[in-house]
C-alpha atoms as a PDB file:
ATOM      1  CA  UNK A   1     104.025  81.604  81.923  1.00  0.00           C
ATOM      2  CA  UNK A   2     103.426  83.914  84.872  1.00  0.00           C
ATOM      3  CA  UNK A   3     104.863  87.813  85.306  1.00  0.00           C
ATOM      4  CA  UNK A   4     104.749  89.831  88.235  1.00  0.00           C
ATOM      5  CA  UNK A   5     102.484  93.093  87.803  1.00  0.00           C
ATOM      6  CA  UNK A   6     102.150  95.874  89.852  1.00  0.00           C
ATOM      7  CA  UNK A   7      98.902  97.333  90.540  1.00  0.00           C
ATOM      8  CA  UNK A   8      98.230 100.820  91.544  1.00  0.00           C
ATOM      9  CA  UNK A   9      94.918 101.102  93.861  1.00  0.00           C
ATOM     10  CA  UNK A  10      93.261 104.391  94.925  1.00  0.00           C
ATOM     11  CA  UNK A  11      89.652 105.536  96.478  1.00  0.00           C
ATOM     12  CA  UNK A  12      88.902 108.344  98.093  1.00  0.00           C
ATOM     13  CA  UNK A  13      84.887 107.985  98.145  1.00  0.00           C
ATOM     14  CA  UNK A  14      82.633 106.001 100.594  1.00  0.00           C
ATOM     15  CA  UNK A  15      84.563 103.510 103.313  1.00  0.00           C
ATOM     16  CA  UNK A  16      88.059 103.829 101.469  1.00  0.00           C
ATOM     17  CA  UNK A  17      90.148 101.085 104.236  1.00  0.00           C
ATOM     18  CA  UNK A  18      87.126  98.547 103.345  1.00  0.00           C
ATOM     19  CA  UNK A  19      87.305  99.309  99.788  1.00  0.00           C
ATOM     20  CA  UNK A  20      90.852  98.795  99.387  1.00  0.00           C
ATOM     21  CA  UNK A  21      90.499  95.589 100.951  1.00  0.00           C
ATOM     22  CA  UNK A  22      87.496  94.558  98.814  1.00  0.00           C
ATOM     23  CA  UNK A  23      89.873  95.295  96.072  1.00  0.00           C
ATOM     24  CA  UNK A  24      92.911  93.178  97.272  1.00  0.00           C
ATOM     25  CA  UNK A  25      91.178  90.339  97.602  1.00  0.00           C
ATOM     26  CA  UNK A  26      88.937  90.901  94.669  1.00  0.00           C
ATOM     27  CA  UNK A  27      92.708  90.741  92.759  1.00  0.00           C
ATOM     28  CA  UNK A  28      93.617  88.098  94.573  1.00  0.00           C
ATOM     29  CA  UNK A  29      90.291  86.000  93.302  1.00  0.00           C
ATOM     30  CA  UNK A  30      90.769  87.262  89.615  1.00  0.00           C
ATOM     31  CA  UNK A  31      94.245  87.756  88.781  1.00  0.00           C
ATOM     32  CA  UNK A  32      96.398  86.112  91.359  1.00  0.00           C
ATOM     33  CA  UNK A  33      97.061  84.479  94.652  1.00  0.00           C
ATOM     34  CA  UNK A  34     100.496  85.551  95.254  1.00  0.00           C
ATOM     35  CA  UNK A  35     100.117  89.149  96.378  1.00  0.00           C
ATOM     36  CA  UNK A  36     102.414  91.500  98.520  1.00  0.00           C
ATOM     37  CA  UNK A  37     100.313  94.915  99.445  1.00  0.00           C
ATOM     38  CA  UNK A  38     102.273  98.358 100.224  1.00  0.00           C
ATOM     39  CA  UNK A  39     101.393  99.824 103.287  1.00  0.00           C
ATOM     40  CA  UNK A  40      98.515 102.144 102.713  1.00  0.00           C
ATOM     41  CA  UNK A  41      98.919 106.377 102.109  1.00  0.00           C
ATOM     42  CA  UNK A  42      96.369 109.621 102.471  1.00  0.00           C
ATOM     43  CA  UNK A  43      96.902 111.126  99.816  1.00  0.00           C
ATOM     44  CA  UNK A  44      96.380 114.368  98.283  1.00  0.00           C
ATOM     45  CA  UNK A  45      93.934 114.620  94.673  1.00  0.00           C
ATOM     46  CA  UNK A  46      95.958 114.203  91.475  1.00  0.00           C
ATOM     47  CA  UNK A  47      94.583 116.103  88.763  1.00  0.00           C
ATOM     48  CA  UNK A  48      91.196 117.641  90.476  1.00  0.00           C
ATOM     49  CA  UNK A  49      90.386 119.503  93.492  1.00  0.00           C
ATOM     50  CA  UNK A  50      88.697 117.819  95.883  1.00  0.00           C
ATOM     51  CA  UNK A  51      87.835 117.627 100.049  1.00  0.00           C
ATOM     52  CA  UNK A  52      88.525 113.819 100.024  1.00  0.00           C
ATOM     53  CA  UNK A  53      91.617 112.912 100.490  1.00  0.00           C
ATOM     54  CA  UNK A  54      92.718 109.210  98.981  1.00  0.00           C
ATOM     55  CA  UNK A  55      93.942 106.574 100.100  1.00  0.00           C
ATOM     56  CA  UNK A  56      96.570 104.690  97.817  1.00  0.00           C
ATOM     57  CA  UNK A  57      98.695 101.719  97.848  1.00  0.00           C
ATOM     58  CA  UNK A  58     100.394  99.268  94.958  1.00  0.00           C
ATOM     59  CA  UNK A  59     100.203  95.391  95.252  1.00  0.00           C
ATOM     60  CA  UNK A  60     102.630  92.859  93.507  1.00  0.00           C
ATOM     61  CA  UNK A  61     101.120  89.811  91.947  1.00  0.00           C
ATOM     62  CA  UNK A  62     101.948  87.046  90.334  1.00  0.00           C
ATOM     63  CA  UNK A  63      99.780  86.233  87.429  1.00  0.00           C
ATOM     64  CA  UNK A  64      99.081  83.910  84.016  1.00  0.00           C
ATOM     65  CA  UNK A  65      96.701  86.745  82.371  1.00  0.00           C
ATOM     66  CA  UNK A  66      97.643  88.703  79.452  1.00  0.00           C
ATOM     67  CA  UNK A  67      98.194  92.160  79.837  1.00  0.00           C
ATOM     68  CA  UNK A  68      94.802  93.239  78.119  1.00  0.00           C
ATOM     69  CA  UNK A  69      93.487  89.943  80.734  1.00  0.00           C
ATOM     70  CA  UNK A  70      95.048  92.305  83.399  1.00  0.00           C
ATOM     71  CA  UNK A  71      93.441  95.750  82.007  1.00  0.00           C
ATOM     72  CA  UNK A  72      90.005  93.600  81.971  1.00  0.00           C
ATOM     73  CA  UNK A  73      89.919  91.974  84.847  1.00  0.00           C
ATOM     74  CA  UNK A  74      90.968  95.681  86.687  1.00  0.00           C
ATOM     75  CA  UNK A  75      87.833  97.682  85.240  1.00  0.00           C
ATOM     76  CA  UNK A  76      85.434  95.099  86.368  1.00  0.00           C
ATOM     77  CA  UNK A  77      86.951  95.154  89.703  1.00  0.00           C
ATOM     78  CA  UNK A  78      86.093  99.124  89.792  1.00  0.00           C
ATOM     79  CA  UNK A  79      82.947  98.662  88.472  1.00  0.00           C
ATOM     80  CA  UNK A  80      82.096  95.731  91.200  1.00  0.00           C
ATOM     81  CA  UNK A  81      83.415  98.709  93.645  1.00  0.00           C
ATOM     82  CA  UNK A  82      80.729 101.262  92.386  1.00  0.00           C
ATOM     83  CA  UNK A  83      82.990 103.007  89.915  1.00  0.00           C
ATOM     84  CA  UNK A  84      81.314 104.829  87.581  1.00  0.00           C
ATOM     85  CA  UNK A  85      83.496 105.823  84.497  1.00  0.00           C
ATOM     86  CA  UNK A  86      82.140 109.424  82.867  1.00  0.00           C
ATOM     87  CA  UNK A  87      83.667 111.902  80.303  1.00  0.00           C
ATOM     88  CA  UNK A  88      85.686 114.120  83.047  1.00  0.00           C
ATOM     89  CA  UNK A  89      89.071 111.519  83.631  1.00  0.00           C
ATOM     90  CA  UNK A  90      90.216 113.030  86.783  1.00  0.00           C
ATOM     91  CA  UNK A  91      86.909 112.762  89.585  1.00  0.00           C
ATOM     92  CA  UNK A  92      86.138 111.482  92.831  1.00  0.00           C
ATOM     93  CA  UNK A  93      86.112 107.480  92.728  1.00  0.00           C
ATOM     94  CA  UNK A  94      85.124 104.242  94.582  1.00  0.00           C
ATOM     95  CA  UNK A  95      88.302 102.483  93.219  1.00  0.00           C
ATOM     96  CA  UNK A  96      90.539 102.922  91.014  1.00  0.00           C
ATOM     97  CA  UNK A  97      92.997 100.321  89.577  1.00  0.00           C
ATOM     98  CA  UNK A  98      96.188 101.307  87.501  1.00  0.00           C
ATOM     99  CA  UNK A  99      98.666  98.636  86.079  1.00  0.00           C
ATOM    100  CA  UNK A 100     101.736  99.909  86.806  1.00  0.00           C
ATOM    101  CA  UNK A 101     104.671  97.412  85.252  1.00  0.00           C
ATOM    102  CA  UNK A 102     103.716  93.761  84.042  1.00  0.00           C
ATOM    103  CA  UNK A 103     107.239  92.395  84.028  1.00  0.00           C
ATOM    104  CA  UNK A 104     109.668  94.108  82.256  1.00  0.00           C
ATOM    105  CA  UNK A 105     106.781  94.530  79.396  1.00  0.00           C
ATOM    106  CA  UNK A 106     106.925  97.812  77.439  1.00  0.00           C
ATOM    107  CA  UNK A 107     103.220  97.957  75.720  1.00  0.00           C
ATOM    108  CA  UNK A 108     101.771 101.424  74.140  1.00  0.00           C
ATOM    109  CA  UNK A 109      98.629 100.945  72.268  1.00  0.00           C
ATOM    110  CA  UNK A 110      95.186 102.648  72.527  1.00  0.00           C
ATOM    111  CA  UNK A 111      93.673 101.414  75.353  1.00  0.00           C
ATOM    112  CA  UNK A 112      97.135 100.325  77.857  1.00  0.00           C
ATOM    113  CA  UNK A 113     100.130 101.699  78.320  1.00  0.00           C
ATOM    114  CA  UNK A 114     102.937  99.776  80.447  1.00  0.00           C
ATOM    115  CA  UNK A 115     104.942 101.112  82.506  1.00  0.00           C
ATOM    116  CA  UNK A 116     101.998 103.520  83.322  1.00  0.00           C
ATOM    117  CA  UNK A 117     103.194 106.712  82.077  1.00  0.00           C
ATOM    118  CA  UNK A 118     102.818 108.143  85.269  1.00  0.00           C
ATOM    119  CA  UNK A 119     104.843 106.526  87.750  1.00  0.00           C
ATOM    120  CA  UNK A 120     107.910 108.732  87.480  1.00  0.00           C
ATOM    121  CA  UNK A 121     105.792 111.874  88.143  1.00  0.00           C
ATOM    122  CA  UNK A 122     103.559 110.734  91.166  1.00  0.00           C
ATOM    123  CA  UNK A 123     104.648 110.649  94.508  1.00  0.00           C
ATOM    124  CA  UNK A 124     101.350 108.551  95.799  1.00  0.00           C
ATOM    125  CA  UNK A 125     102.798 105.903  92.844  1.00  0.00           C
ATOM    126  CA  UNK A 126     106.364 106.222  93.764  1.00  0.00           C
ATOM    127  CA  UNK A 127     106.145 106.201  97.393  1.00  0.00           C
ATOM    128  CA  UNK A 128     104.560 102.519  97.560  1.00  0.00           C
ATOM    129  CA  UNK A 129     106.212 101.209  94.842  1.00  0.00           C
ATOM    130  CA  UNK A 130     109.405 102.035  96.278  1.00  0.00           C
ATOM    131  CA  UNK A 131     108.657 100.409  99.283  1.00  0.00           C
ATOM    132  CA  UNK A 132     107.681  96.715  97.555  1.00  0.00           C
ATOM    133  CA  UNK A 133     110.775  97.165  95.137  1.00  0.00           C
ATOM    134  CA  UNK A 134     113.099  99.883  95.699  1.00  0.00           C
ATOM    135  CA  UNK A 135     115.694  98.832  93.497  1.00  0.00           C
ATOM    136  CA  UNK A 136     114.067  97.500  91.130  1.00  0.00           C
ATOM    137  CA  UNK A 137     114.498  99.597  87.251  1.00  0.00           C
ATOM    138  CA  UNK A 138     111.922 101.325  85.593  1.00  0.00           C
ATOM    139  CA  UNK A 139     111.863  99.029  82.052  1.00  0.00           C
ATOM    140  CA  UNK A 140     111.891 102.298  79.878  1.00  0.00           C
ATOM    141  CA  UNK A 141     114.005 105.030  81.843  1.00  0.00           C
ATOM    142  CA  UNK A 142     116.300 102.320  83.733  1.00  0.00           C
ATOM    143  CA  UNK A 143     116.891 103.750  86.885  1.00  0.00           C
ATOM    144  CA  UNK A 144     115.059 102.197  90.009  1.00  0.00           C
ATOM    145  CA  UNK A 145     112.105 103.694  91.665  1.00  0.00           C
ATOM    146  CA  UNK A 146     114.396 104.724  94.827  1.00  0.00           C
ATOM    147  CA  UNK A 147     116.673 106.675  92.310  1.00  0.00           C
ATOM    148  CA  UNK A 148     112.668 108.004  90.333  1.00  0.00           C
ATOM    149  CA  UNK A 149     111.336 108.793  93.838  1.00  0.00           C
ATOM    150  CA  UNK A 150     114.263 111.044  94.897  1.00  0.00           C
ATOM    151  CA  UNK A 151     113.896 112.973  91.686  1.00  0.00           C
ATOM    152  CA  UNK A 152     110.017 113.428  91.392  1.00  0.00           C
ATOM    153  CA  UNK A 153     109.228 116.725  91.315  1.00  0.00           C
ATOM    154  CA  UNK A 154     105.564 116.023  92.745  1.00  0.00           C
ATOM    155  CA  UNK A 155     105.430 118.167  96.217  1.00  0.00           C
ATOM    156  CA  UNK A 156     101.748 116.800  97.078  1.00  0.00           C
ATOM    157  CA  UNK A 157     101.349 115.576 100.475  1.00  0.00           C
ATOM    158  CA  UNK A 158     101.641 111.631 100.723  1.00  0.00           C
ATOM    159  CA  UNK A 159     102.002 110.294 104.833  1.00  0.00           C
ATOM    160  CA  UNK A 160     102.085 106.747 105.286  1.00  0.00           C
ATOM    161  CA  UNK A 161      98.819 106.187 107.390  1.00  0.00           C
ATOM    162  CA  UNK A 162      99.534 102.159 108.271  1.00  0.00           C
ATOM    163  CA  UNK A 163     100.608  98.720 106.990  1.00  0.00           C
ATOM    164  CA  UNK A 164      97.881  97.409 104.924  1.00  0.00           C
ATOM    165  CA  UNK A 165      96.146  93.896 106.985  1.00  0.00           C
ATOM    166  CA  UNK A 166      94.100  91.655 104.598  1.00  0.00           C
ATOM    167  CA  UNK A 167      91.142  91.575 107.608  1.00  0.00           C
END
């Protein structure tokens, strides 16, 4: 059976527009062919201070994996990208690969939690997600990422830098 997952991508180290689309169609080879892409944002650090600003977007897919397939298939993405997992969580990265929703799935266990417990709190989440699937509902706190975006208390700068293009 096949869900639709959203996938939030960041970078903010090395060529970040290449990649982001090293990434998409790194996704596209490993998880699934059907994939819609946000526009891309510079964004402000979450977490960490840093010069290097990111650049962040969220892709729909369709897929047949498992969740933990998903989760799997993400981190070897990132490390095929040059990321380089260490003890400090928030850091400067190649790529990094979030799953945000896989359906309507609600999964909390000790290495995934779906919906990502941060989408209602992160602007740089909440702005592209929006824009794939404004009214669609959060599956836990049932009101639709339009409704989340308007109350997100997250002031950090997020400016729509251009419509993502697979090449």
């Amino acid at each position: 059976m096949e869900e639709t997952v959203f996938l939030g991508l960041g970078t903010n180290l090395g060529d970040r527009e290449n990649n982001l689309l090293m990434a998409v169609n790194m996704i596209r080879e490993e998880i699934g062919r059907e994939i819609d892409c946000s526009s891309v944002y510079e964004t402000e650090p979450w977490g960490f201070l840093s010069d290097n600003p990111f650049l962040n977007m969220v892709v729909r897919v369709t897929t047949s994996l498992k969740p933990q397939e998903v989760l799997e298939k993400t981190l070897m993405i990132e490390a095929r990208l040059g990321r380089r997992r260490g003890v400090r969580r928030y850091v400067s990265r190649t790529m990094d690969i979030d799953i945000l929703l896989y359906g309507t799935d609600v999964i909390n266990n000790e290495n995934l939690e779906i919906p990502h417990p941060g989408i209602a709190v992160r602007r740089f989440v909440l702005e592209p997600l929006r824009e794939l699937a404004p009214e669609m509902m959060h599956p836990v706190l049932k009101v639709t990422f339009s409704e989340l975006l308007m109350q997100c208390r997250d002031k950090r700068a997020v400016s729509a830098k251009h419509p993502f293009s697979a090449g």
